[in-house]
C-alpha atoms as a PDB file:
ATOM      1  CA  UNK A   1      -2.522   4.200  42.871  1.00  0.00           C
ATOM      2  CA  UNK A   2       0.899   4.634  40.567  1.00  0.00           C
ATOM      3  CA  UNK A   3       0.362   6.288  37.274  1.00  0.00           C
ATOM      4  CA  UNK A   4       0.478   3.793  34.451  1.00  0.00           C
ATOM      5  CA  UNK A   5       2.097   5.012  31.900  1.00  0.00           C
ATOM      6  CA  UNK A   6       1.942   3.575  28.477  1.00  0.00           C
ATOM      7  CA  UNK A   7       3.985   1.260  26.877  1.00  0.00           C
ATOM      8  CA  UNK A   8       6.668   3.528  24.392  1.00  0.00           C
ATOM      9  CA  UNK A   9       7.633   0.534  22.388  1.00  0.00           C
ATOM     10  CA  UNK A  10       3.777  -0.158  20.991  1.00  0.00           C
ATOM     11  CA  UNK A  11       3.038   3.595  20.872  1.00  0.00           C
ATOM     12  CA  UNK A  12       6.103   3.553  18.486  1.00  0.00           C
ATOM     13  CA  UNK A  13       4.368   0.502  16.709  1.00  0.00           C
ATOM     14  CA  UNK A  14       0.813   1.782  16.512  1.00  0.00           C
ATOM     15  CA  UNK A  15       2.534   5.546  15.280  1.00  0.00           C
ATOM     16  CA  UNK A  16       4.299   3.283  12.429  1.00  0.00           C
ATOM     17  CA  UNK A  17       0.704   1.528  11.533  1.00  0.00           C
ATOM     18  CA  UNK A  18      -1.581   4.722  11.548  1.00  0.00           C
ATOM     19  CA  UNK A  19       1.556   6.569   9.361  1.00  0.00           C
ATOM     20  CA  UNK A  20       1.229   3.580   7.363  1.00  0.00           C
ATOM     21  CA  UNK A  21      -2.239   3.865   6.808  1.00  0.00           C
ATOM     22  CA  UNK A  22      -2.495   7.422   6.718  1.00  0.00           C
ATOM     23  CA  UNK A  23      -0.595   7.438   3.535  1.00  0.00           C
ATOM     24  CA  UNK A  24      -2.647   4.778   1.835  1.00  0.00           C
ATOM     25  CA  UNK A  25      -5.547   5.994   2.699  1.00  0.00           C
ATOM     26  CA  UNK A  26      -4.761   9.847   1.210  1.00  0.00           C
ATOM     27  CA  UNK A  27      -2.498   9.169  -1.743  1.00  0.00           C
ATOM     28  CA  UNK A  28      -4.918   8.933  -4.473  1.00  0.00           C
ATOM     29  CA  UNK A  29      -7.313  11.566  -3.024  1.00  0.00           C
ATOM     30  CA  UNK A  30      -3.988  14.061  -2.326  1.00  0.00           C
ATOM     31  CA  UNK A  31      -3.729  13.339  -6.681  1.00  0.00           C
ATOM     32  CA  UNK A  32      -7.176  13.434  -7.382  1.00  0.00           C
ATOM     33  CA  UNK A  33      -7.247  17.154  -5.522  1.00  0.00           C
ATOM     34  CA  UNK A  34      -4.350  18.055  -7.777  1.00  0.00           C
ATOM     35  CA  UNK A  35      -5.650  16.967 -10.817  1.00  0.00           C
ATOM     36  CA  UNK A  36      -9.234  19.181 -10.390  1.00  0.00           C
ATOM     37  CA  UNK A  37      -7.109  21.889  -8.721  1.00  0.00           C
ATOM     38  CA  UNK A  38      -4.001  22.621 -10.811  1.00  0.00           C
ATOM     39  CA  UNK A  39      -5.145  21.209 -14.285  1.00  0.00           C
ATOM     40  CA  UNK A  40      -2.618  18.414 -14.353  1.00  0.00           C
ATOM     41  CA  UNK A  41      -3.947  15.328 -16.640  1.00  0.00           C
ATOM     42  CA  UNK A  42      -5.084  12.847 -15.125  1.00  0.00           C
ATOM     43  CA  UNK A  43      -3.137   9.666 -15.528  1.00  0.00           C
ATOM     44  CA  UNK A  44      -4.039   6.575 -16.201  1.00  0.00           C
ATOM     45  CA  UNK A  45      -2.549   4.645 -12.619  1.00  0.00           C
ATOM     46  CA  UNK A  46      -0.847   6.187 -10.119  1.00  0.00           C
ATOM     47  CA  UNK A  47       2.542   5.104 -10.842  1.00  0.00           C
ATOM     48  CA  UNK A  48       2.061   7.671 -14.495  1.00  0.00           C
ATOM     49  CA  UNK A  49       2.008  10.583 -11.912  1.00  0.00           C
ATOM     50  CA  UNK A  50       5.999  10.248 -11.540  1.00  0.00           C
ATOM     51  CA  UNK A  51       5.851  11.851 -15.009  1.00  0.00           C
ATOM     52  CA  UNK A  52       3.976  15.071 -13.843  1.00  0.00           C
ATOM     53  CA  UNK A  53       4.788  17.904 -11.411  1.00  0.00           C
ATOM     54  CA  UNK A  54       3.448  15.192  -8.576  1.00  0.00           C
ATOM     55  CA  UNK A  55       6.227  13.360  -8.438  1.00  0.00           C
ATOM     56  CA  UNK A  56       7.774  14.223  -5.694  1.00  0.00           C
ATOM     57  CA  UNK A  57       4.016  13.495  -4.020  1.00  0.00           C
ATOM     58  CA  UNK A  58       4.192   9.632  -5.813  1.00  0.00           C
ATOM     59  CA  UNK A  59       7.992   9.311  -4.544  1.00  0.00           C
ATOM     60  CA  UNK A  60       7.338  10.581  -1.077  1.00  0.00           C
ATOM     61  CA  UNK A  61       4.545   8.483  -0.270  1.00  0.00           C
ATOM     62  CA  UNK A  62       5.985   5.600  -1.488  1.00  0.00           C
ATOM     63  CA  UNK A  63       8.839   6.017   0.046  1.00  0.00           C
ATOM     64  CA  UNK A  64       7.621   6.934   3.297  1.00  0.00           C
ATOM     65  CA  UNK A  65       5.590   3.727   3.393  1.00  0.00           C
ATOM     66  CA  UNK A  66       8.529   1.668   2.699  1.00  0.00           C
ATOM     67  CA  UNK A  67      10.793   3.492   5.779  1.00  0.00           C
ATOM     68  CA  UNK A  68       7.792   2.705   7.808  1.00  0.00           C
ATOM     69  CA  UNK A  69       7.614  -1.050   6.846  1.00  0.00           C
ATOM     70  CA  UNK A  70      11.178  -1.698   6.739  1.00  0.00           C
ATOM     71  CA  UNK A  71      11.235  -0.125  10.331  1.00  0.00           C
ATOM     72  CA  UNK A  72       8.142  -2.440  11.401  1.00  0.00           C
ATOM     73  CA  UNK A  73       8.164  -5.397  13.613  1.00  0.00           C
ATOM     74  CA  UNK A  74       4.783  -6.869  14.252  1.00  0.00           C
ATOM     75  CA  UNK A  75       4.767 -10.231  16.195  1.00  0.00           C
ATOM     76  CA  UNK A  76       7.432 -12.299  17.257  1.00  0.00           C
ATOM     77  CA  UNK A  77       8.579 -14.885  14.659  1.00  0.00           C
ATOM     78  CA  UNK A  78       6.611 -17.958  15.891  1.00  0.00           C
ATOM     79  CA  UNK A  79       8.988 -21.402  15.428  1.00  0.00           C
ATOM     80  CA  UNK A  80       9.522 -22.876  12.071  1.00  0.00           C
ATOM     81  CA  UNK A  81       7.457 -19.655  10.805  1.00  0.00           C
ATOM     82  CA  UNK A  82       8.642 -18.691   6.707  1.00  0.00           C
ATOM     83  CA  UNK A  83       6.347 -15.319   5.897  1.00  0.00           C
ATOM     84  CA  UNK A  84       6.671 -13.613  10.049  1.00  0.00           C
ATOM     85  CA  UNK A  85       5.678 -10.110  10.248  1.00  0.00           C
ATOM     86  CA  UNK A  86       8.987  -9.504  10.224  1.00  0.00           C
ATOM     87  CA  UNK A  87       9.911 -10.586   6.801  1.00  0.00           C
ATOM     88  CA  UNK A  88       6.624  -9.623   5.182  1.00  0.00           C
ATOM     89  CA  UNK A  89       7.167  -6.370   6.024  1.00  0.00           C
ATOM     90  CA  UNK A  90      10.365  -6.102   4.910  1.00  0.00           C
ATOM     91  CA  UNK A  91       9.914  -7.416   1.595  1.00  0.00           C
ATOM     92  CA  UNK A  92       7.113  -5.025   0.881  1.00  0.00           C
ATOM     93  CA  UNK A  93       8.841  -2.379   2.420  1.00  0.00           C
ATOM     94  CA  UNK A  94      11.839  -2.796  -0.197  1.00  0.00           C
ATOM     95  CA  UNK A  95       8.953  -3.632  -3.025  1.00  0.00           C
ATOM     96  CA  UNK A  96       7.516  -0.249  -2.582  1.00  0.00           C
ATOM     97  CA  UNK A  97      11.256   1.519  -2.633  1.00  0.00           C
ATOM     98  CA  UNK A  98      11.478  -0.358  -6.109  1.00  0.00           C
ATOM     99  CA  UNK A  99       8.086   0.749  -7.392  1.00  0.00           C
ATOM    100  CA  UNK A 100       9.138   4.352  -6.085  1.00  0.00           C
ATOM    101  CA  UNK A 101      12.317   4.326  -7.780  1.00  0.00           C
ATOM    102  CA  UNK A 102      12.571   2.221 -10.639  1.00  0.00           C
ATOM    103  CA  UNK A 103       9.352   4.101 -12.206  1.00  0.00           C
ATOM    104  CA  UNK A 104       7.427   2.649 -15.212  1.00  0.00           C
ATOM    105  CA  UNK A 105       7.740   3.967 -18.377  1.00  0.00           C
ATOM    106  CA  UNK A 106       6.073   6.541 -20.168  1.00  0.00           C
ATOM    107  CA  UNK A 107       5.371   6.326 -23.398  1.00  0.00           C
ATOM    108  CA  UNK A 108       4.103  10.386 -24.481  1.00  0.00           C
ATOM    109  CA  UNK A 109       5.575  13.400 -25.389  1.00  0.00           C
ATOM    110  CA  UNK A 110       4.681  15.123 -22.297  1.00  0.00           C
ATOM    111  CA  UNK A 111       6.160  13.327 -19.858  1.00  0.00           C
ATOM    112  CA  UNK A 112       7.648  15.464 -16.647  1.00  0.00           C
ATOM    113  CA  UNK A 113      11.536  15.889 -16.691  1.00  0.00           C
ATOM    114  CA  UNK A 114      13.991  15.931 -16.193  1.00  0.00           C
ATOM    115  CA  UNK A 115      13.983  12.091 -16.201  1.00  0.00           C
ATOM    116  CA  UNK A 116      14.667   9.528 -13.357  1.00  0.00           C
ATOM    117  CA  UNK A 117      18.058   8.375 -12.315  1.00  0.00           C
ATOM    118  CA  UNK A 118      17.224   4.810 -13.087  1.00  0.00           C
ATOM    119  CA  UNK A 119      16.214   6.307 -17.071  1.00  0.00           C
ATOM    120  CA  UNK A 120      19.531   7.322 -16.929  1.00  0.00           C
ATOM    121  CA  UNK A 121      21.747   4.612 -15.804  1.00  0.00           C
ATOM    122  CA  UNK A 122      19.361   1.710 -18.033  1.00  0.00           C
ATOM    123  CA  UNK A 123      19.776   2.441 -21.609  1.00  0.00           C
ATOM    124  CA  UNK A 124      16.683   2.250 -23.732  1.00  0.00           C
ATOM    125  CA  UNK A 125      17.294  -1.414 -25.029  1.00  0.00           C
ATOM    126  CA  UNK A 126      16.405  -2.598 -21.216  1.00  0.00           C
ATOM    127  CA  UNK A 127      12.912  -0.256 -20.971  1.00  0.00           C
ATOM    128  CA  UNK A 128      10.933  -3.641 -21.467  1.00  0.00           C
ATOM    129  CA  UNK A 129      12.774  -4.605 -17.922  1.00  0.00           C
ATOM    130  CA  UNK A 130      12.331  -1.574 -16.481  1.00  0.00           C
ATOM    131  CA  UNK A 131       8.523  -1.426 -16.474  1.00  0.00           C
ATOM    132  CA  UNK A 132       8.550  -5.322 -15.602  1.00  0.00           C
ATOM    133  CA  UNK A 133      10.623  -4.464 -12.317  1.00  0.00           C
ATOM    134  CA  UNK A 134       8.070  -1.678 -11.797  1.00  0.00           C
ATOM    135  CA  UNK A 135       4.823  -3.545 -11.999  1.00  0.00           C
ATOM    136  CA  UNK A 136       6.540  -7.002 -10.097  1.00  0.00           C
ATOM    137  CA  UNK A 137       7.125  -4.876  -7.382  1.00  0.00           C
ATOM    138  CA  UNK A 138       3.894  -2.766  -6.981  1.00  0.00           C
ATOM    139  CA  UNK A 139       2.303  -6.263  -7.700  1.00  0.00           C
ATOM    140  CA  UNK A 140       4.519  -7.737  -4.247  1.00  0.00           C
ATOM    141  CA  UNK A 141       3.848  -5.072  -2.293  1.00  0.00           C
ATOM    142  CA  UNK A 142       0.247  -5.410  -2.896  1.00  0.00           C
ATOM    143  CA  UNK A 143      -0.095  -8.695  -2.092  1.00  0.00           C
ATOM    144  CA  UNK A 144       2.177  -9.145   0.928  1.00  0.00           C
ATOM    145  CA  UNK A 145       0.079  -6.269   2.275  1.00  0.00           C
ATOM    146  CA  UNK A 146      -2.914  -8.522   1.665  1.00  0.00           C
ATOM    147  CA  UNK A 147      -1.482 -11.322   3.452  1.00  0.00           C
ATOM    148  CA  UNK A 148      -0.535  -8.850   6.092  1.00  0.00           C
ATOM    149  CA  UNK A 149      -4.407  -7.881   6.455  1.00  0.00           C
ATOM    150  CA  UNK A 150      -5.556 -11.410   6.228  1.00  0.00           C
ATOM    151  CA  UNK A 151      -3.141 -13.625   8.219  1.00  0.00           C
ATOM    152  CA  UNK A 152      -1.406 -11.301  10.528  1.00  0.00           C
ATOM    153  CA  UNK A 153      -3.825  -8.966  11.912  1.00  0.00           C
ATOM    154  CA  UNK A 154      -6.189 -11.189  12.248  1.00  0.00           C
ATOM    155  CA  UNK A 155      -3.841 -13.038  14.720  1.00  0.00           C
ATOM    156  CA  UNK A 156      -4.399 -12.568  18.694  1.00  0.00           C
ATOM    157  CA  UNK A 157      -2.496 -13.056  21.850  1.00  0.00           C
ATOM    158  CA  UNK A 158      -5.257 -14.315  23.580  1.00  0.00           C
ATOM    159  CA  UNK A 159      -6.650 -17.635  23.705  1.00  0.00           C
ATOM    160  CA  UNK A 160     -10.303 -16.943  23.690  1.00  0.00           C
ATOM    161  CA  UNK A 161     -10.301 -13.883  21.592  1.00  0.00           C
ATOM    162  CA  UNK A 162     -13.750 -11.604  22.034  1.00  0.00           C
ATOM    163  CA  UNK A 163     -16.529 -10.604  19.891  1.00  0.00           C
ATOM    164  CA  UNK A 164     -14.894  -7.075  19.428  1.00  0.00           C
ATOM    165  CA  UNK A 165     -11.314  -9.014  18.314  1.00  0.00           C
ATOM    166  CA  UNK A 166     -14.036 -10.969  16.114  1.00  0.00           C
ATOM    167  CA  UNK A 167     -15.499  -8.325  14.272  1.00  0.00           C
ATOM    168  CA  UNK A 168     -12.057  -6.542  13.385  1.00  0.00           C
ATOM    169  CA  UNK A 169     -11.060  -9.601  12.067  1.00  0.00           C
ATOM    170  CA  UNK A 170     -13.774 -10.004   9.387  1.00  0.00           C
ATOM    171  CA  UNK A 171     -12.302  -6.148   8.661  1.00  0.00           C
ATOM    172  CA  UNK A 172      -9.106  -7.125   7.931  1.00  0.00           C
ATOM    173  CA  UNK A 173      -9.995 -10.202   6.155  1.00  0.00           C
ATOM    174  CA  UNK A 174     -12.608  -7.644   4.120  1.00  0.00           C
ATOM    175  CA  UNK A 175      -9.874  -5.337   3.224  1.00  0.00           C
ATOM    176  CA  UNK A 176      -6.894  -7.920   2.445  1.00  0.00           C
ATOM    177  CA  UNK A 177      -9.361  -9.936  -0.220  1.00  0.00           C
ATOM    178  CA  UNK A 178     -10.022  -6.654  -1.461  1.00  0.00           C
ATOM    179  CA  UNK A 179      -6.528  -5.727  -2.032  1.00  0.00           C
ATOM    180  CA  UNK A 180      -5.687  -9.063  -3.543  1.00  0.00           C
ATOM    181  CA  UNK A 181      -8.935  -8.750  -5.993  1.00  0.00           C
ATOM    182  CA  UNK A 182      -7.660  -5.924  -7.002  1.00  0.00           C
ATOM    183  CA  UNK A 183      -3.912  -7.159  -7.921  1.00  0.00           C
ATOM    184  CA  UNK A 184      -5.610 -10.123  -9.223  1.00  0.00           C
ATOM    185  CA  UNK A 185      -8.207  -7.788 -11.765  1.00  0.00           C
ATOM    186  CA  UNK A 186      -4.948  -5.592 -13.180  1.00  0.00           C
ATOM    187  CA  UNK A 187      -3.230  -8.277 -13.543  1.00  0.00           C
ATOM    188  CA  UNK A 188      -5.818 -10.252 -15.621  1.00  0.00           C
ATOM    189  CA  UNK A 189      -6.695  -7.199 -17.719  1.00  0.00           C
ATOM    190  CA  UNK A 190      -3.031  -6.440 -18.209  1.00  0.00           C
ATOM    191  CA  UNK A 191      -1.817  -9.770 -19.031  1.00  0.00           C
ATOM    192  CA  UNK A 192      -4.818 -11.593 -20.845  1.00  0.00           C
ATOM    193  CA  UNK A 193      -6.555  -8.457 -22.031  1.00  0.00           C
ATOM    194  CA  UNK A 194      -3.995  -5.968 -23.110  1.00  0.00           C
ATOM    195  CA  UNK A 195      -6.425  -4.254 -26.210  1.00  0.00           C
ATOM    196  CA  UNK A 196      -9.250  -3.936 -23.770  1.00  0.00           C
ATOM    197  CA  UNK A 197      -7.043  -2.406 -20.456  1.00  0.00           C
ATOM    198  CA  UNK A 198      -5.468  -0.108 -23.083  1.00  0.00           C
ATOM    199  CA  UNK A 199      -9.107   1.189 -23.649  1.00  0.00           C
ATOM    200  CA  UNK A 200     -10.252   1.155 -20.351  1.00  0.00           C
ATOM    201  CA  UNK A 201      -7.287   3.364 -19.123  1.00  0.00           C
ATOM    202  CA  UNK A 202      -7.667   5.726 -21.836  1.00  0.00           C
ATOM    203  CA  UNK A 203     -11.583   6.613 -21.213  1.00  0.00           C
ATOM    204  CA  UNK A 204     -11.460   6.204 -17.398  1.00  0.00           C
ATOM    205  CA  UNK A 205      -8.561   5.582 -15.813  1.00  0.00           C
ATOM    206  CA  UNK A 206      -9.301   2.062 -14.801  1.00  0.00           C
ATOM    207  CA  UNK A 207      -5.953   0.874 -13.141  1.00  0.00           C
ATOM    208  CA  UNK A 208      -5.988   4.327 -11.123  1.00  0.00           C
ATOM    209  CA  UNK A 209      -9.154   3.562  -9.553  1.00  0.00           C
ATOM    210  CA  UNK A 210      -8.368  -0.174  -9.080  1.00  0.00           C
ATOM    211  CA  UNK A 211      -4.443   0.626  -7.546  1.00  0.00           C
ATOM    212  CA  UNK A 212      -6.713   3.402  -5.262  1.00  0.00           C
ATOM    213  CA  UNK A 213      -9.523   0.866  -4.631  1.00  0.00           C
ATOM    214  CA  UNK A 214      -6.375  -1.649  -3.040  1.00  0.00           C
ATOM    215  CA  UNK A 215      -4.639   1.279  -1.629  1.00  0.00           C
ATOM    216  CA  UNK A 216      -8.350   2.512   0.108  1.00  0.00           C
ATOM    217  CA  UNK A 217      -8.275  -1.002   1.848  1.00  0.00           C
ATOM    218  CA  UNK A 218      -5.206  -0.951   2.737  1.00  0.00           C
ATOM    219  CA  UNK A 219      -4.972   2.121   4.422  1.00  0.00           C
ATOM    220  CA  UNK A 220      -8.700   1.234   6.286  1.00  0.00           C
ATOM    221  CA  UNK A 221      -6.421  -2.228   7.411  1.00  0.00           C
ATOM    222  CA  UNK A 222      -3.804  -0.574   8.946  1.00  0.00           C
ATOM    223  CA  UNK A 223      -5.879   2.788  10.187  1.00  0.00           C
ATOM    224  CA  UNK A 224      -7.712  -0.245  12.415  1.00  0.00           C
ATOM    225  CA  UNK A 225      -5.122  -1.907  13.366  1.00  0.00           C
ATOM    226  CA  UNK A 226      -3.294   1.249  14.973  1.00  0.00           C
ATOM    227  CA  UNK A 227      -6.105   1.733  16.810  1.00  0.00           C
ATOM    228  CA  UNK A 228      -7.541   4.820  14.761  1.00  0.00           C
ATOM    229  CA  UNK A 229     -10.905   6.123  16.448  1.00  0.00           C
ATOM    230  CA  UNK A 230     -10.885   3.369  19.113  1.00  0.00           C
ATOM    231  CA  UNK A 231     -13.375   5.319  21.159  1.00  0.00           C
ATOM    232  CA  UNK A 232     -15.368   6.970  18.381  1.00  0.00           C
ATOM    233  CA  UNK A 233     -15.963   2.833  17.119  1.00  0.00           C
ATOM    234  CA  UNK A 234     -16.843   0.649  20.570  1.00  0.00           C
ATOM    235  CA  UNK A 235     -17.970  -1.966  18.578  1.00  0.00           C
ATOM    236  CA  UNK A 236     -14.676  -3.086  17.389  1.00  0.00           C
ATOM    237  CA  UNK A 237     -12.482  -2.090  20.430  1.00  0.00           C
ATOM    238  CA  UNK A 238     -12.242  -2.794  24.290  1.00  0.00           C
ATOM    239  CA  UNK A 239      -9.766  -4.048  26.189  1.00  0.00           C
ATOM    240  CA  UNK A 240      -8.441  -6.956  24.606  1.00  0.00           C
ATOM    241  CA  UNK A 241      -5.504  -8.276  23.236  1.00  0.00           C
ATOM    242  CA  UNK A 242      -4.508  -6.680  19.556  1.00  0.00           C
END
């Protein structure tokens, strides 16, 4: 019998969606680690740590998740198909180069410098634009990720798709409503509820743990969906179509 050798292409793709979710997954615990490790403050989201010596951790993570994405193909455009796999992850992928690069504003005395190019090409009349750039874009990429989880992975090749394609399905669909709860709870609290997400931040961090809460689910969708611990799990893999 010829070796069969495996496919290069979809190793490439499930490399892209286990880096993808790799970095998801870790970001706000490789923080966390350096907050209790190296005494730097705590901040109250994760976007505040591009004012602290973890920048370059914020920036790279970001960033790397955005190469990934905009390198991403997913499924074949299906006919007269708007939001493909193609184009959602493109957009996100671009949304999450914005959110790494256009960073929000800070608003103390101890803030990290020297200061982003983007603080020093937008004079301080446009800050208010700035941080509205900054939070529409972490918002997108958020949410086209939970699309992503919801309608795309859940799709399948095959026409009778098995109990194992079944149960990863409810996953994703899990872990994309989670994401999307999440967007949908800063965005209340920010937007409706100002005074009271102002207090929340300051005693415990609360859009931290809710951007880490999305960013958890996210990483767990795309950790699956690469295949991650396929034969440690045989309850949500076998043979099947993807």
């Amino acid at each position: 019998m010829p070796e069969t050798r495996p496919n290069p292409d979809m190793s490439t793709v499930l490399r892209l969606r286990r880096a993808i979710g790799a970095i998801g997954l870790t970001l706000p615990f490789v923080l966390l680690t350096n907050v209790y490790l190296f005494d730097i403050p705590m901040q109250e989201s994760i976007s505040d740590f591009f004012y602290t010596e973890l920048r370059e951790v914020f920036v790279s993570a970001a960033a790397g998740v955005g190469l990934f994405l905009v390198a991403y193909e997913g499924y074949c455009r299906e006919p007269d198909e708007i939001l493909s796999d193609r184009v959602i992850s493109s957009v996100a992928g671009v949304a999450i180069f914005a959110t790494a690069f256009v960073p929000t504003l800070c608003d103390r005395e101890s803030c990290y410098f020297p200061p982003a190019l983007f603080d020093r090409l937008i004079p301080p009349s446009m800050d208010q634009i700035q941080q509205n750039i900054h939070f529409s874009a972490a918002g997108l990429f958020l949410v086209f990720m939970s699309i992503t989880s919801i309608r795309l992975f859940t799709r399948c090749t095959a026409d009778n798709p098995g109990p194992h394609k079944k149960r990863r399905n409810q996953c994703y669909q899990i872990f994309g409503w989670t994401i999307l709860a999440m967007v949908i709870l800063i965005g209340v609290v920010k937007i409706f509820l100002p005074d009271l997400g102002k207090a929340w931040d300051a005693t415990w961090s609360f859009t931290f743990w809710a951007e880490s809460v999305a960013l958890w689910a996210l990483g767990l969708s795309w950790l699956l969906k690469g295949g991650t611990m396929a034969e440690q799990m045989p309850f949500l893999f076998e043979a099947e179509a993807a």
